[in-house]
PDB file of N, CA and C in Angstrom:
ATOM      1  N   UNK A   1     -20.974  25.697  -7.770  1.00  0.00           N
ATOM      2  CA  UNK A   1     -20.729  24.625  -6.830  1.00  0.00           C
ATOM      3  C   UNK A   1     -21.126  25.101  -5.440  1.00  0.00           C
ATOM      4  N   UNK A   2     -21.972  24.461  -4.814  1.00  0.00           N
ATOM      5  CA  UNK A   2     -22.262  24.466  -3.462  1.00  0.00           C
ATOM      6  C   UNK A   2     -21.341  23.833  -2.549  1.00  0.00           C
ATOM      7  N   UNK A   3     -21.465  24.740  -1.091  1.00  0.00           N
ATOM      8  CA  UNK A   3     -20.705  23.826   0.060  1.00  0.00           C
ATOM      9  C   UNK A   3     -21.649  24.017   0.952  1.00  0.00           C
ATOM     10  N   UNK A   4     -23.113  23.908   0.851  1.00  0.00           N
ATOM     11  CA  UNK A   4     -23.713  23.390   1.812  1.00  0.00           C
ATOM     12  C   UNK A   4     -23.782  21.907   1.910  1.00  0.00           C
ATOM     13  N   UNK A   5     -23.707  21.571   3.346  1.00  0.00           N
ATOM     14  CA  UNK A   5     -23.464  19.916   3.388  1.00  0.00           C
ATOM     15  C   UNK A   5     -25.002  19.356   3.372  1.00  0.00           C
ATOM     16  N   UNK A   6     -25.544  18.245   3.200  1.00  0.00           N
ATOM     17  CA  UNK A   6     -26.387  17.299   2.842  1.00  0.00           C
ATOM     18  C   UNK A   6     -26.705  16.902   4.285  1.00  0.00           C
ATOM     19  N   UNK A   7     -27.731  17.339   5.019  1.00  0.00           N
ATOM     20  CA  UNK A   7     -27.508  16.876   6.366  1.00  0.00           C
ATOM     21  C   UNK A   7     -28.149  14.912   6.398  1.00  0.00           C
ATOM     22  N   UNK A   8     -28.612  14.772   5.588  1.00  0.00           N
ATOM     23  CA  UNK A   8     -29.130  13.286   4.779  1.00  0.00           C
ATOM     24  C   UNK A   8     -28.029  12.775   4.285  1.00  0.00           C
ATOM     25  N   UNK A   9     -26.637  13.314   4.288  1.00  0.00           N
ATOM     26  CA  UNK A   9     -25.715  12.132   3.586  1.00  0.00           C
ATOM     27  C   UNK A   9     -25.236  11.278   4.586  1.00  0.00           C
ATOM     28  N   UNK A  10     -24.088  10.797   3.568  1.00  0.00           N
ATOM     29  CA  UNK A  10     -23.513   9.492   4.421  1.00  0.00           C
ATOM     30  C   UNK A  10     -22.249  10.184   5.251  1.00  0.00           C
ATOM     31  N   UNK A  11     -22.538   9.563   7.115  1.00  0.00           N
ATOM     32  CA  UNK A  11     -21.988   9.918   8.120  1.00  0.00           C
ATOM     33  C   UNK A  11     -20.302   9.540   8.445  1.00  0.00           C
ATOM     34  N   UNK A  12     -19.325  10.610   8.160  1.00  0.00           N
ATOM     35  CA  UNK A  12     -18.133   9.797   8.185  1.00  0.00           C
ATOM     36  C   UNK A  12     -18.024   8.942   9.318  1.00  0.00           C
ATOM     37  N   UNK A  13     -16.673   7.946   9.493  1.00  0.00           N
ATOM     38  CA  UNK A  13     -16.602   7.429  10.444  1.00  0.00           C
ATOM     39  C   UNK A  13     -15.191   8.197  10.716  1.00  0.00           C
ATOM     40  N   UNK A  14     -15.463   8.138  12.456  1.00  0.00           N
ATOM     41  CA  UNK A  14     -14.118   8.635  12.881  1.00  0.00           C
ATOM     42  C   UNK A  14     -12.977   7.666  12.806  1.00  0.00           C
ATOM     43  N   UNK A  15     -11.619   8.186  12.751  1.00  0.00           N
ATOM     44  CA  UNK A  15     -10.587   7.386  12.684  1.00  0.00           C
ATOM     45  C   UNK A  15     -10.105   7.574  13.619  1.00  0.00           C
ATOM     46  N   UNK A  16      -9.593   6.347  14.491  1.00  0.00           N
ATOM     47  CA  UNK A  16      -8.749   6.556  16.154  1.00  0.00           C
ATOM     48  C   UNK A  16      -7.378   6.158  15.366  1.00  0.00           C
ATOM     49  N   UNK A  17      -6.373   6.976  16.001  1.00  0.00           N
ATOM     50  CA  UNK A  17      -4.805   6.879  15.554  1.00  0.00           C
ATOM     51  C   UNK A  17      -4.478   5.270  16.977  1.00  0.00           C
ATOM     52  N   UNK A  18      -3.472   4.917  16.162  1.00  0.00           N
ATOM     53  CA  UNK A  18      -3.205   3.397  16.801  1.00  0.00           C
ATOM     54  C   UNK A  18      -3.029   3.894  18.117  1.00  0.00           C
ATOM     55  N   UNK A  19      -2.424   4.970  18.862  1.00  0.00           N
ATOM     56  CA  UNK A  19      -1.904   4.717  20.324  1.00  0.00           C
ATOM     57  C   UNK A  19      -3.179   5.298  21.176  1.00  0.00           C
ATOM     58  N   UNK A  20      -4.407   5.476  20.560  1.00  0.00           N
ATOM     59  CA  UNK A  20      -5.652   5.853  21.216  1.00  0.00           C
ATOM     60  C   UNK A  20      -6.372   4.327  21.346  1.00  0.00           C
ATOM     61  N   UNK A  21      -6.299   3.208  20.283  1.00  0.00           N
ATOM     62  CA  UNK A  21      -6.553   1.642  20.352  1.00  0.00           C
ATOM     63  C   UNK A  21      -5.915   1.241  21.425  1.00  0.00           C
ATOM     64  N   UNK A  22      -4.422   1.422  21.499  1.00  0.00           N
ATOM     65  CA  UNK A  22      -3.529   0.960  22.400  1.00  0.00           C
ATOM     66  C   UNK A  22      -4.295   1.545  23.899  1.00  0.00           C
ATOM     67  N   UNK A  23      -4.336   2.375  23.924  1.00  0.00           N
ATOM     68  CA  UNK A  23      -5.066   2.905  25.414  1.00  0.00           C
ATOM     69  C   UNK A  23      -6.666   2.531  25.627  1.00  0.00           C
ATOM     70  N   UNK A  24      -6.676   2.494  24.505  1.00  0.00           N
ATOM     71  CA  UNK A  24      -8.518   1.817  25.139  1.00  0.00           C
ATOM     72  C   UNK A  24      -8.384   0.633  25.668  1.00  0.00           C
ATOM     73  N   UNK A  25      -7.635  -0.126  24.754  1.00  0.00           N
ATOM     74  CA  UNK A  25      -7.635  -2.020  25.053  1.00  0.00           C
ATOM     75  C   UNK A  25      -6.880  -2.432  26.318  1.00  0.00           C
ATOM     76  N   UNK A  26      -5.898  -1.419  26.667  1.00  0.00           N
ATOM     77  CA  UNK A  26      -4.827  -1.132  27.516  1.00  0.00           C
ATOM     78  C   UNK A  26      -4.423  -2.556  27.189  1.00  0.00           C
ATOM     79  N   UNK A  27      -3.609  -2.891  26.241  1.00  0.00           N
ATOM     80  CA  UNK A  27      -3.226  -3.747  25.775  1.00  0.00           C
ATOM     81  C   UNK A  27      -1.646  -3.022  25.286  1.00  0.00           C
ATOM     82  N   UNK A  28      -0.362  -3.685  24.392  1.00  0.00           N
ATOM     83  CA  UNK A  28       0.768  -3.771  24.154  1.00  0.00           C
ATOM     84  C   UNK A  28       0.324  -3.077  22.613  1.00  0.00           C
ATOM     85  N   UNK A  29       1.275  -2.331  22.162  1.00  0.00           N
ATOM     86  CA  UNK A  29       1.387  -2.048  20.897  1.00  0.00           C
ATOM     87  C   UNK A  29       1.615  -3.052  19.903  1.00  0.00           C
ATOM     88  N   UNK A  30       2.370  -4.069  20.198  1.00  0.00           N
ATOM     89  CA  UNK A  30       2.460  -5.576  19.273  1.00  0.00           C
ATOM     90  C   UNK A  30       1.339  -6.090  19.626  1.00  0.00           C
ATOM     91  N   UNK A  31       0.598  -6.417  20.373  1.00  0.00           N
ATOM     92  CA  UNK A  31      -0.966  -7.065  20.526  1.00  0.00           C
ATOM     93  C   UNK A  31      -1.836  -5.927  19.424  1.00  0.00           C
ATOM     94  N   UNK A  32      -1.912  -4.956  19.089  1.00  0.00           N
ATOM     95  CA  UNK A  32      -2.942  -3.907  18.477  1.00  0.00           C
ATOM     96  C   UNK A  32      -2.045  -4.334  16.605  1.00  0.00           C
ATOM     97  N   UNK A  33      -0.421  -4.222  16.586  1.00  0.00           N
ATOM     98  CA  UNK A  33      -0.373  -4.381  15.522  1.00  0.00           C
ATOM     99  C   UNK A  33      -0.325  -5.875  14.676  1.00  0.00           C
ATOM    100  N   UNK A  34      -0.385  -6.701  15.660  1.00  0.00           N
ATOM    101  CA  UNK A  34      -0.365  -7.720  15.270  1.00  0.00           C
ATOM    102  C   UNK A  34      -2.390  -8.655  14.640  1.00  0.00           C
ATOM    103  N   UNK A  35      -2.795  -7.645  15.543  1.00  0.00           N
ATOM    104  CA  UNK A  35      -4.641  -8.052  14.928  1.00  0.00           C
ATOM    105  C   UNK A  35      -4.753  -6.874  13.540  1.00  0.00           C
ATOM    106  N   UNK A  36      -3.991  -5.978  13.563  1.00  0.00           N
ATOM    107  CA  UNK A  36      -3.527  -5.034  12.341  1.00  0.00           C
ATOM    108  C   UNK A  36      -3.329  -5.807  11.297  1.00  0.00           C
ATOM    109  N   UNK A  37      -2.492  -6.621  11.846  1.00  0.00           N
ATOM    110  CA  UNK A  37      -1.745  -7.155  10.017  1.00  0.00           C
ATOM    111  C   UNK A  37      -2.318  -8.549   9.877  1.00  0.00           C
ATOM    112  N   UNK A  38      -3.100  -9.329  11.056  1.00  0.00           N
ATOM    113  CA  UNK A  38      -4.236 -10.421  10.486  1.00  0.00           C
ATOM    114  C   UNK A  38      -5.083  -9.687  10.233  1.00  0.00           C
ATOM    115  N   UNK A  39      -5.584  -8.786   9.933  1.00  0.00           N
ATOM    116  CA  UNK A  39      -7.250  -8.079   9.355  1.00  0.00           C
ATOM    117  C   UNK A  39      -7.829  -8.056  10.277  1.00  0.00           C
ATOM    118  N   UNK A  40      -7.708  -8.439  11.863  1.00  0.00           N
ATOM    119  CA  UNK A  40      -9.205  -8.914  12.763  1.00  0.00           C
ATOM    120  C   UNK A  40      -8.974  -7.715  13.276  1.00  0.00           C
ATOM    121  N   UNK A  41      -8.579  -6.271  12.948  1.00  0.00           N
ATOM    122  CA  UNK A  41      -8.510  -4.911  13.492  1.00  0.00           C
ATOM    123  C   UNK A  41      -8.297  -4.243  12.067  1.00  0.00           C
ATOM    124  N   UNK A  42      -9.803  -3.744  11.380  1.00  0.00           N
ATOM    125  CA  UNK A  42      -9.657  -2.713  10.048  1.00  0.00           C
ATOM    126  C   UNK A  42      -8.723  -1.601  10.487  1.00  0.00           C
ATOM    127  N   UNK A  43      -8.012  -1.100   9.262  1.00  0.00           N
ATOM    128  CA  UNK A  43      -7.582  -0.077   9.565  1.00  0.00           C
ATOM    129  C   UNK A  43      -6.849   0.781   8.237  1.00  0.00           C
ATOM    130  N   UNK A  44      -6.824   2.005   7.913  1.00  0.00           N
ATOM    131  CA  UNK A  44      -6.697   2.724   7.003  1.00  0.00           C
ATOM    132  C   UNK A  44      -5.470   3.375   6.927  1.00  0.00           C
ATOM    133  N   UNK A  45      -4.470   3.276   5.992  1.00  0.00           N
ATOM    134  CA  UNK A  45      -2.753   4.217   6.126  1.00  0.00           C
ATOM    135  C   UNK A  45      -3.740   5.248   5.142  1.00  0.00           C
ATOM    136  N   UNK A  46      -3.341   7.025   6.035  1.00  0.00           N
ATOM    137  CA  UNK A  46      -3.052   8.364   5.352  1.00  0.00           C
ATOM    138  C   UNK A  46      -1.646   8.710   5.461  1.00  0.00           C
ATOM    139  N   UNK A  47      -0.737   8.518   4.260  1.00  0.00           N
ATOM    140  CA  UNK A  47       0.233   8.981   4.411  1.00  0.00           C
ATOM    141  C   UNK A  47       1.444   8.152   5.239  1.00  0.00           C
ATOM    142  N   UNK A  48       2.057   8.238   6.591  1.00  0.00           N
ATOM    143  CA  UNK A  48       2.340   7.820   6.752  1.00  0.00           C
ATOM    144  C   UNK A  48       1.754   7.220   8.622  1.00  0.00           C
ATOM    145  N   UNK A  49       0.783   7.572   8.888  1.00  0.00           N
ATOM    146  CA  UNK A  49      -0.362   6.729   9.679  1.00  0.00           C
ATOM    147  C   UNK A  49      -1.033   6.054   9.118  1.00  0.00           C
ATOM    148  N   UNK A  50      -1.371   5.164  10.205  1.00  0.00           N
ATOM    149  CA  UNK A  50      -1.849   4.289  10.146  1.00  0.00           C
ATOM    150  C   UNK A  50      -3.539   4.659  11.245  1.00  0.00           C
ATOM    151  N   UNK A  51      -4.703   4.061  10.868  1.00  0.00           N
ATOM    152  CA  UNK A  51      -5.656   4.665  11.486  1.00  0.00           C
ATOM    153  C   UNK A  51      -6.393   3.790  11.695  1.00  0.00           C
ATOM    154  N   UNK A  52      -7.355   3.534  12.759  1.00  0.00           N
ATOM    155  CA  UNK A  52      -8.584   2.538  12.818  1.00  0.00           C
ATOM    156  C   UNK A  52      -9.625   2.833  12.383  1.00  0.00           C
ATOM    157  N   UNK A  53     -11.009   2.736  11.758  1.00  0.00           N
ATOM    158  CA  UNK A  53     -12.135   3.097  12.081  1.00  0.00           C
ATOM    159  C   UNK A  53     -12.859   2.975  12.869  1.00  0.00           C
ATOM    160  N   UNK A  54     -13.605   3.834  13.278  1.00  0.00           N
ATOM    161  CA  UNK A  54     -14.513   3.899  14.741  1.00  0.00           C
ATOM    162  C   UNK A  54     -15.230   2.591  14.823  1.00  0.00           C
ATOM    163  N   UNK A  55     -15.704   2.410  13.652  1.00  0.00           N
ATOM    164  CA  UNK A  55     -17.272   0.760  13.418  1.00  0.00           C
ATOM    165  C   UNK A  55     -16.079   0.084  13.801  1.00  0.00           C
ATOM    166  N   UNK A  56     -14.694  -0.064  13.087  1.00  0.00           N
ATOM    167  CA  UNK A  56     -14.234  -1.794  12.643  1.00  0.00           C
ATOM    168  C   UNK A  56     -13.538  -1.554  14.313  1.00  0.00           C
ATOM    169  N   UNK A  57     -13.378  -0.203  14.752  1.00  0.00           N
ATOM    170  CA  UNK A  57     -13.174  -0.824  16.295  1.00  0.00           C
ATOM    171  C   UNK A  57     -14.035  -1.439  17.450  1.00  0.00           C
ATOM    172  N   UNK A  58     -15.032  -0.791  16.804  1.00  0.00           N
ATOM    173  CA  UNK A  58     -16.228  -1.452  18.132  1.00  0.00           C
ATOM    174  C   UNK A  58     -16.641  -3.100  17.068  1.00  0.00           C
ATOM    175  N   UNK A  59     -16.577  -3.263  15.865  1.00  0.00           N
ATOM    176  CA  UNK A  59     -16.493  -4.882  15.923  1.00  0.00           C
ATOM    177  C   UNK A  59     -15.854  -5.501  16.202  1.00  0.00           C
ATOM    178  N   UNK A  60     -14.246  -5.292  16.458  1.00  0.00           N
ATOM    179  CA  UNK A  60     -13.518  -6.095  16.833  1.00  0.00           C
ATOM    180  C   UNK A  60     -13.678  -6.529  18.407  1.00  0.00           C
ATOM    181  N   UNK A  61     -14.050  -5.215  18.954  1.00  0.00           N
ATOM    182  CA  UNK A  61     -14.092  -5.809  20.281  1.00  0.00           C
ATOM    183  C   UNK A  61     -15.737  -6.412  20.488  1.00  0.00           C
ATOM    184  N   UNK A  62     -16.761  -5.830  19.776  1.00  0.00           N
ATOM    185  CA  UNK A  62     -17.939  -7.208  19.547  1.00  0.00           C
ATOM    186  C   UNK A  62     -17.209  -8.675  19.348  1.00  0.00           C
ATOM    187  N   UNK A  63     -16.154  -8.919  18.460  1.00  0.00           N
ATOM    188  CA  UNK A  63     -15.941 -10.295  18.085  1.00  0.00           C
ATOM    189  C   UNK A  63     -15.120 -10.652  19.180  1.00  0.00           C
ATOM    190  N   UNK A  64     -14.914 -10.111  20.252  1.00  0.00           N
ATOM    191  CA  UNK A  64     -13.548 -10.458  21.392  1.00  0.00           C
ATOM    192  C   UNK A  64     -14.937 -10.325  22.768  1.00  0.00           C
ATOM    193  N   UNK A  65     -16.469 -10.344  21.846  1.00  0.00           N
ATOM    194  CA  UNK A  65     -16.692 -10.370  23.276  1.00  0.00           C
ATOM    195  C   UNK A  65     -17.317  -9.191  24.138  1.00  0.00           C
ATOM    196  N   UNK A  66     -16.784  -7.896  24.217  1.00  0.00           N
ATOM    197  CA  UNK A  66     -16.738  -7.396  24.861  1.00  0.00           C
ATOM    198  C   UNK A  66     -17.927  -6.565  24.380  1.00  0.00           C
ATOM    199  N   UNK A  67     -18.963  -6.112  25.259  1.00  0.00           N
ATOM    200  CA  UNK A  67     -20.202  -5.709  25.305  1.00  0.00           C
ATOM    201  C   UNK A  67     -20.085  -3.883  25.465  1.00  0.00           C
ATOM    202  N   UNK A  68     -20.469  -3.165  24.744  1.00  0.00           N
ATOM    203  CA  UNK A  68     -20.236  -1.699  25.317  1.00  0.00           C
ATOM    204  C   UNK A  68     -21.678  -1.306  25.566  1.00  0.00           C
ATOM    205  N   UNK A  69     -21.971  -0.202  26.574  1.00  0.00           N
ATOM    206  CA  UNK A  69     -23.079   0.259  27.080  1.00  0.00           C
ATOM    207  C   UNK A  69     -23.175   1.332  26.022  1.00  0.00           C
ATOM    208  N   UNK A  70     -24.505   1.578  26.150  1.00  0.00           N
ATOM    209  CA  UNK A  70     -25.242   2.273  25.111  1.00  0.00           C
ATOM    210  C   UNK A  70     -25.120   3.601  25.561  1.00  0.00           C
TER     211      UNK A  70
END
């Protein structure tokens, strides 16, 4: 078994922990968990976190609009 990595594979996505969402949006923790539990904010439980993905965060704020610089 090899552990050289595949520099051609598929790229994880990072996971932001909810109170790093909360500080980007500078928004309320019930505003972040409440687009949580309608789906319009993906997000992944390890254990007993709860996590965003990096993509489903920058779509949500694509679908709210908000334009990020490149």
């Amino acid at each position: 078994m090899s552990n050289n990595r595949n520099p051609q594979g598929p790229q994880l996505d990072r996971l932001l922990p909810v109170s790093e969402v909360i500080a980007r949006l500078g928004v309320g923790r019930t505003t972040v968990y409440t687009a949580l539990k309608s789906g319009a904010l993906p997000s992944v439980k390890l254990g007993t976190r709860r996590l965003v993905p990096a993509s489903g965060f920058q779509k949500y704020l694509e679908a709210l609009g908000v334009r990020l610089a490149p």
